[in-house]
Protein backbone atom coordinates (compact mmCIF):
# COMPACT_ATOMS: atom_id res chain seq x y z
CA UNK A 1 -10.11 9.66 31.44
CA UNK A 2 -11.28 6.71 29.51
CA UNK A 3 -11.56 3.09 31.07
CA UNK A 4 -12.68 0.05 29.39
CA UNK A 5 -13.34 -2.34 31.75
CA UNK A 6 -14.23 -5.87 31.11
CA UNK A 7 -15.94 -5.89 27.67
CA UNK A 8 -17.98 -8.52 25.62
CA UNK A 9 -19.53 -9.06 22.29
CA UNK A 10 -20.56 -11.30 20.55
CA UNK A 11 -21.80 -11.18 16.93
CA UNK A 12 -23.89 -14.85 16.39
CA UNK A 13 -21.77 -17.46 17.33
CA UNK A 14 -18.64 -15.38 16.56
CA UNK A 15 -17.25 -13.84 20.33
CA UNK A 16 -15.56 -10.60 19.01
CA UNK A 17 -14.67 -9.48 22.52
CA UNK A 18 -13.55 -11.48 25.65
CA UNK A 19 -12.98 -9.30 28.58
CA UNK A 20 -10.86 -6.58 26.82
CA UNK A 21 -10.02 -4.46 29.76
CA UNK A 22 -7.83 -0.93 29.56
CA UNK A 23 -7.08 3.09 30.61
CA UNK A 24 -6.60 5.71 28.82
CA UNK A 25 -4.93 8.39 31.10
CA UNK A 26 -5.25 12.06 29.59
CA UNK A 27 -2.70 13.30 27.19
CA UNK A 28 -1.27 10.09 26.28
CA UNK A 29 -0.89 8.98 23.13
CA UNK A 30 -2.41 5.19 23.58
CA UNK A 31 -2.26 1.82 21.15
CA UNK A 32 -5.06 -0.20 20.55
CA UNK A 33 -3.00 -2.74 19.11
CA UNK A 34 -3.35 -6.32 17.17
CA UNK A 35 -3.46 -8.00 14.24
CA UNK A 36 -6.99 -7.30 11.71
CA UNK A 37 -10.06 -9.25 13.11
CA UNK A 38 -8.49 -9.03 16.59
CA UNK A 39 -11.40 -6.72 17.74
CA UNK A 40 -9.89 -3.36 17.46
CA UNK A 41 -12.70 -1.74 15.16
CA UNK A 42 -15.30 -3.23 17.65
CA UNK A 43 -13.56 -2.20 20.86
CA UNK A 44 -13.99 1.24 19.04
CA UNK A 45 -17.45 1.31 18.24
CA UNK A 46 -18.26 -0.10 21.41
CA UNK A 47 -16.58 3.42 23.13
CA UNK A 48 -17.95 5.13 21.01
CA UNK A 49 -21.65 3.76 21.88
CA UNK A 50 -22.28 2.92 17.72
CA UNK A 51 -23.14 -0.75 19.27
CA UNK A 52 -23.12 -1.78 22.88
CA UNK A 53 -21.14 -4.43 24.86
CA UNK A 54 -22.97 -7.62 25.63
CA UNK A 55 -21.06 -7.60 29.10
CA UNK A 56 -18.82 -4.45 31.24
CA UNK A 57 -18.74 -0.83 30.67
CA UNK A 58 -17.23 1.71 29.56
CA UNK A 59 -16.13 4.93 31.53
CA UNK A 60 -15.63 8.31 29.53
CA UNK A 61 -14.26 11.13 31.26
CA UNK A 62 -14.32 13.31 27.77
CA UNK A 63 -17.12 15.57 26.70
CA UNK A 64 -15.65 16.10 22.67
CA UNK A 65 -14.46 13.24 20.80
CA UNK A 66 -13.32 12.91 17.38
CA UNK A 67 -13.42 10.16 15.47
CA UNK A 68 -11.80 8.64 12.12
CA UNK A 69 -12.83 5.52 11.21
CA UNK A 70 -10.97 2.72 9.41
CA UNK A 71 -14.17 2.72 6.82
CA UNK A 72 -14.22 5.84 5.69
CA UNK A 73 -16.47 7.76 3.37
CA UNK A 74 -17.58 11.19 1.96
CA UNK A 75 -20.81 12.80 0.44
CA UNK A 76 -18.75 12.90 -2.94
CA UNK A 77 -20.72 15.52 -4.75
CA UNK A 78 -20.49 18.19 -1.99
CA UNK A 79 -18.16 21.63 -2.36
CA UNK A 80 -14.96 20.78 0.54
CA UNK A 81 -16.43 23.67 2.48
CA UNK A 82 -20.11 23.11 2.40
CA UNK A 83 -18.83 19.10 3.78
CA UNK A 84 -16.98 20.55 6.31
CA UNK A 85 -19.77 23.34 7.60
CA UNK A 86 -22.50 20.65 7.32
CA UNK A 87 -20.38 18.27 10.09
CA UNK A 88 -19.26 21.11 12.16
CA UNK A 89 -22.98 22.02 12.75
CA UNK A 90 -23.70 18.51 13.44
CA UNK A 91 -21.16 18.83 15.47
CA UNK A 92 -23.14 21.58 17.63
CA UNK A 93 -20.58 24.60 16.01
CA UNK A 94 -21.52 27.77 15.32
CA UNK A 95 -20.93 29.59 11.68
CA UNK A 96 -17.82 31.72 13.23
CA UNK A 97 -16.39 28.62 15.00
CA UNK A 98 -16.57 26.57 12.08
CA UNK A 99 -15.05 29.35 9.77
CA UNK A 100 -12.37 29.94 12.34
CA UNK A 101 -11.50 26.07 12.62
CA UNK A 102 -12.15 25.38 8.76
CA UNK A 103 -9.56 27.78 7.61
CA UNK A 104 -6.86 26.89 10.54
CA UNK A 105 -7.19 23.10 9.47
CA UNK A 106 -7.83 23.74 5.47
CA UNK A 107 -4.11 25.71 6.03
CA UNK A 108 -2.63 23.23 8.00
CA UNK A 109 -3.19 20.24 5.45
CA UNK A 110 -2.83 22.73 2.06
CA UNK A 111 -6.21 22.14 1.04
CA UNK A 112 -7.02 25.87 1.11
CA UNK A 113 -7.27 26.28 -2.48
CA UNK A 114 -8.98 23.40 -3.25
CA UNK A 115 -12.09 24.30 -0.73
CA UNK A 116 -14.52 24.95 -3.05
CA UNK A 117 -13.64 21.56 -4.96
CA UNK A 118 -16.51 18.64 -5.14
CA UNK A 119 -14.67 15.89 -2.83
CA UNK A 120 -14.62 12.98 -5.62
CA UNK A 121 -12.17 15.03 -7.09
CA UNK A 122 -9.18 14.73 -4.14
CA UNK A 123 -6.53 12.25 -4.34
CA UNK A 124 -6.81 9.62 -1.64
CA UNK A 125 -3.94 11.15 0.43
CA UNK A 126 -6.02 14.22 -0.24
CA UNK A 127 -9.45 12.77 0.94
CA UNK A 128 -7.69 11.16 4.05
CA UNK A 129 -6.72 14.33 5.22
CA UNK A 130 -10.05 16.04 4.81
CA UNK A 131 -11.40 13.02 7.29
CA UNK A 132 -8.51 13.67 9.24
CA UNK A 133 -9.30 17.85 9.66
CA UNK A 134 -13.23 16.36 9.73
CA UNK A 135 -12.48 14.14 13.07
CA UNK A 136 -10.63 17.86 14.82
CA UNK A 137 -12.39 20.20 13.68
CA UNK A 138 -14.72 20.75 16.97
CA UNK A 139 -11.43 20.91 19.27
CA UNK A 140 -12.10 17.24 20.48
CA UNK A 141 -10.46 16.46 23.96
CA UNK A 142 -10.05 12.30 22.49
CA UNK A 143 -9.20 11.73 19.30
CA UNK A 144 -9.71 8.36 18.07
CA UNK A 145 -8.06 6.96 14.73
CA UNK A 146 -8.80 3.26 13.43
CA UNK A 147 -5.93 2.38 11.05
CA UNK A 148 -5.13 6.21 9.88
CA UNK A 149 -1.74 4.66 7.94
CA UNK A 150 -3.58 2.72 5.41
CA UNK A 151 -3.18 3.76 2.17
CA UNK A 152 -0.65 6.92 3.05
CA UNK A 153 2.92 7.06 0.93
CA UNK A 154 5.41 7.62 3.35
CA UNK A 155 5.66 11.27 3.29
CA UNK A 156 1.93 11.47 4.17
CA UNK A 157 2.90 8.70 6.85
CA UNK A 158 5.27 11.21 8.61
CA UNK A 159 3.61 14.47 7.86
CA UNK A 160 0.12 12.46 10.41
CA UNK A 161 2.97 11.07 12.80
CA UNK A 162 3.65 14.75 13.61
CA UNK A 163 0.33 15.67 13.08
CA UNK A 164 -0.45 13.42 16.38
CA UNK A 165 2.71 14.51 18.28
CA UNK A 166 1.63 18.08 17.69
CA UNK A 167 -1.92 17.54 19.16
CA UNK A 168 -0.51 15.83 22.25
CA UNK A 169 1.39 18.81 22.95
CA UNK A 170 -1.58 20.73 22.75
CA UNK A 171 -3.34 18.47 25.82
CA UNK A 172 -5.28 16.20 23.82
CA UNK A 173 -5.39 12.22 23.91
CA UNK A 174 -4.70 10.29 21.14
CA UNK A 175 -6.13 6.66 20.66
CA UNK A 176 -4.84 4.95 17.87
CA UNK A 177 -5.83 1.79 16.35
CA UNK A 178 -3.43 -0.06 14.40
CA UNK A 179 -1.28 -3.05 13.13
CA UNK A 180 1.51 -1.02 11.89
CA UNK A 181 3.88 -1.64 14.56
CA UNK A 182 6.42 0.78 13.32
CA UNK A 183 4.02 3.67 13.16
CA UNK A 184 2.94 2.20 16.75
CA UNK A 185 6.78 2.33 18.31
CA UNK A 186 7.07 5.87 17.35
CA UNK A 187 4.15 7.10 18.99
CA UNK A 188 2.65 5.15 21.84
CA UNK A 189 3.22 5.72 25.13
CA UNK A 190 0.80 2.88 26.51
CA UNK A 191 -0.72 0.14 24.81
CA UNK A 192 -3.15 -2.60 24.72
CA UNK A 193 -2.32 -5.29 22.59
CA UNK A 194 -5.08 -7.90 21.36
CA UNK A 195 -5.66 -11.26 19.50
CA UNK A 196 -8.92 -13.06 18.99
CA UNK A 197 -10.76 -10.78 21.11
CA UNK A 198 -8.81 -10.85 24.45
CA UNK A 199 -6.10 -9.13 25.87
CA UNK A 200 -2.85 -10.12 25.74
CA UNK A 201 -0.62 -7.10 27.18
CA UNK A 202 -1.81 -3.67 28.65
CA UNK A 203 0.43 -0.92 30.19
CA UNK A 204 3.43 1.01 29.25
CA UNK A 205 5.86 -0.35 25.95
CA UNK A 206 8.31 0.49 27.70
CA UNK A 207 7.76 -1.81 30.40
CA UNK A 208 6.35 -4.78 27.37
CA UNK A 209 9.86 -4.37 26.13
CA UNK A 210 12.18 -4.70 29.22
CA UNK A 211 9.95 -8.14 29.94
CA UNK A 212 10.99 -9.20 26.39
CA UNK A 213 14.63 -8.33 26.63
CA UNK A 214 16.98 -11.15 26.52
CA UNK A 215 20.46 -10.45 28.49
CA UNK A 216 22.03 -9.48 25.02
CA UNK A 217 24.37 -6.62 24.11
CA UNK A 218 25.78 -5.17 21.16
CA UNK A 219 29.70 -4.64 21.06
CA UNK A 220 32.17 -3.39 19.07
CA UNK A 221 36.12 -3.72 19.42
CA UNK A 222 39.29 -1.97 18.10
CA UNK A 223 41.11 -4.85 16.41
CA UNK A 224 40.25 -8.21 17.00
CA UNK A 225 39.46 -10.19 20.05
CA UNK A 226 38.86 -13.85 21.36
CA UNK A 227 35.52 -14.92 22.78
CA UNK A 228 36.76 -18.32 23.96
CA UNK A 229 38.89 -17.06 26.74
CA UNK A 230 35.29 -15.98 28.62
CA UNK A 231 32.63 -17.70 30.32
CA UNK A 232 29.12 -17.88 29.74
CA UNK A 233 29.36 -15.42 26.44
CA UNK A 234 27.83 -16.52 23.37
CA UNK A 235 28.28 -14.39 20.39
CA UNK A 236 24.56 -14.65 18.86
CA UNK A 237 25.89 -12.94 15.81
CA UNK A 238 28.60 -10.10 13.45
CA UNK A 239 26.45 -7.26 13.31
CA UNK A 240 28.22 -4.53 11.01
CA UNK A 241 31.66 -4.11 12.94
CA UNK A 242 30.52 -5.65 16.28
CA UNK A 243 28.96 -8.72 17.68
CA UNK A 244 25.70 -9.24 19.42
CA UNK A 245 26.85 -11.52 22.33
CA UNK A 246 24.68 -13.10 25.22
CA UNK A 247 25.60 -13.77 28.85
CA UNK A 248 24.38 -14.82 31.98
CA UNK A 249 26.72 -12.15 33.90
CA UNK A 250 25.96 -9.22 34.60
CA UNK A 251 26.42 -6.40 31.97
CA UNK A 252 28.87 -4.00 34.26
CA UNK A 253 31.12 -6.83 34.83
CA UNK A 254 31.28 -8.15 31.63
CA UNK A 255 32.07 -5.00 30.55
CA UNK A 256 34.72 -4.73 32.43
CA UNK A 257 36.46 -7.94 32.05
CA UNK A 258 35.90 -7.19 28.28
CA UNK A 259 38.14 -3.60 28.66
CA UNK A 260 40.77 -5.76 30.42
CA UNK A 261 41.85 -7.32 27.36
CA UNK A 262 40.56 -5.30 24.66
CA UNK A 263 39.37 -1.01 23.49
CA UNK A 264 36.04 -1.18 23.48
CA UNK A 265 34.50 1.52 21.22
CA UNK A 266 30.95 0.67 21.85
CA UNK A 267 28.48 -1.49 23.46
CA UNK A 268 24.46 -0.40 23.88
CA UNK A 269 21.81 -2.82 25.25
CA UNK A 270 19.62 -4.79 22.79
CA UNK A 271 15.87 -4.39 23.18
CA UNK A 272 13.45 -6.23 20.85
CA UNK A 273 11.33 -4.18 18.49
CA UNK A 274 7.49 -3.78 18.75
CA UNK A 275 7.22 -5.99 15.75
CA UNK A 276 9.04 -8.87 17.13
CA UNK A 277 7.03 -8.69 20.25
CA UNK A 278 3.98 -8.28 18.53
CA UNK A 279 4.87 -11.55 16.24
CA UNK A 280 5.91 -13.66 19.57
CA UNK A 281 2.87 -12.60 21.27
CA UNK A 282 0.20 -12.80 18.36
CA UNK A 283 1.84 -15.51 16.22
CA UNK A 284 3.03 -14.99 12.27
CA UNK A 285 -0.50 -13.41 11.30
């Protein structure tokens, strides 16, 4: 539904973009991920057609997209409601549409009651959600968010995490830009990851992860046991009431010998977080 392929830009002698290359398939929830100045914001506005690539294209298969940007900024003078009809016929809406959609998204965030308020006077938490009901308010098919977690306390940070879950249950693709790895982890299905303008992963985590997994486990004994009497186990570390121990075996058989000579309540896989991948890949920026 959305395919960037091959992209370049260059701003003076600065080369923002150096071949970034990635799909979007419909209904995902997909990261645009790296550290700031990688070139997210510009990979953005490049989709979006606010500037235009120096070199490779960009193929939209969506009709309605919404749009937050990282910058963000309201007419502060204007009543909530005369903001939000004013966009929505920019937008191409119609008065009942917009009514419809302004009072299903002023419920949603609890902003009802403040509707006829002059924006300036909204809390930032406040004002992010108005952007936020702003960017869905037409029923967009893509939704694209540059760095939505800035700023948010961590209740607002949850109450947009299921925000986004809840739209991708109702069909629509999510594209969100971001260094909060954490946020990232949670929701993404696919990502591309970035630094200095080119690409340095794209596909599914999942699959980012298993290539970053070392042959490590985390295991926990009844009683104590002696790690000397087996080959080719490390113990890496005591983690709580187990160890995280490394070998070259494989897991089922180590397992096993393990069970031979000792209960073992639990063992579970170890796969690196986003964040440590993220820091391997893109350094400690």
């Amino acid at each position: 539904m959305l395919s960037v392929k091959n992209v370049h830009k260059t701003f003076g002698n600065v080369k923002a973009l150096k071949g970034i290359s990635f799909d979007v398939k419909k209904g995902d929830i997909f990261g645009l991920l790296g550290p700031n100045g990688s070139g997210k914001t510009t990979t953005i506005r490049i989709i979006l057609s606010i500037i235009y690539p120096d070199k490779g294209e960009i193929e939209m298969g969506f009709k309605r997209i919404g749009y937050m940007p990282e910058d963000r900024g309201l007419y502060p003078d204007m009543q909530i409601n005369e903001l939000i009809y004013f966009l929505g016929r920019l937008k191409g809406m119609d008065r009942v549409s917009i009514e419809k959609q302004m009072n299903f998204w002023l419920d949603r965030f609890e902003l009802s009651e403040r509707k006829k308020d002059k924006v300036k006077t909204l809390s930032k938490g406040l004002n992010q959600r108005l952007h936020l009901l702003i960017s869905v308010l037409h029923d967009p098919e893509l939704l694209i968010l540059d760095e939505p977690f800035i700023g948010l306390d961590p209740i607002a940070i949850k109450g947009l995490r299921e925000l986004i879950v809840e739209l991708k249950d109702r069909g629509k693709t999510v594209l969100l830009s971001t260094h909060w790895m954490e946020q990232a982890e949670q929701l993404c299905e696919s990502i591309c990851l970035i630094k200095d303008g080119e690409k340095i992963y794209s596909g599914l985590l999942e699959t980012l992860r298993k290539e970053h997994t070392k042959n490590e486990i985390y295991i926990e004994f009844e009683g104590k046991i002696n790690f000397d009497r087996f080959q080719n186990i490390k113990v890496v570390k005591k983690q709580g009431k187990g160890f995280i121990i490394s070998t070259e075996k494989e897991i089922r058989n180590l397992i096993r010998e393990l069970t031979e000579v000792s209960n073992v309540k639990e063992f579970r896989a170890i796969h690196p977080s986003l964040e440590k991948i993220f820091i391997q890949e893109v350094g400690s920026e």
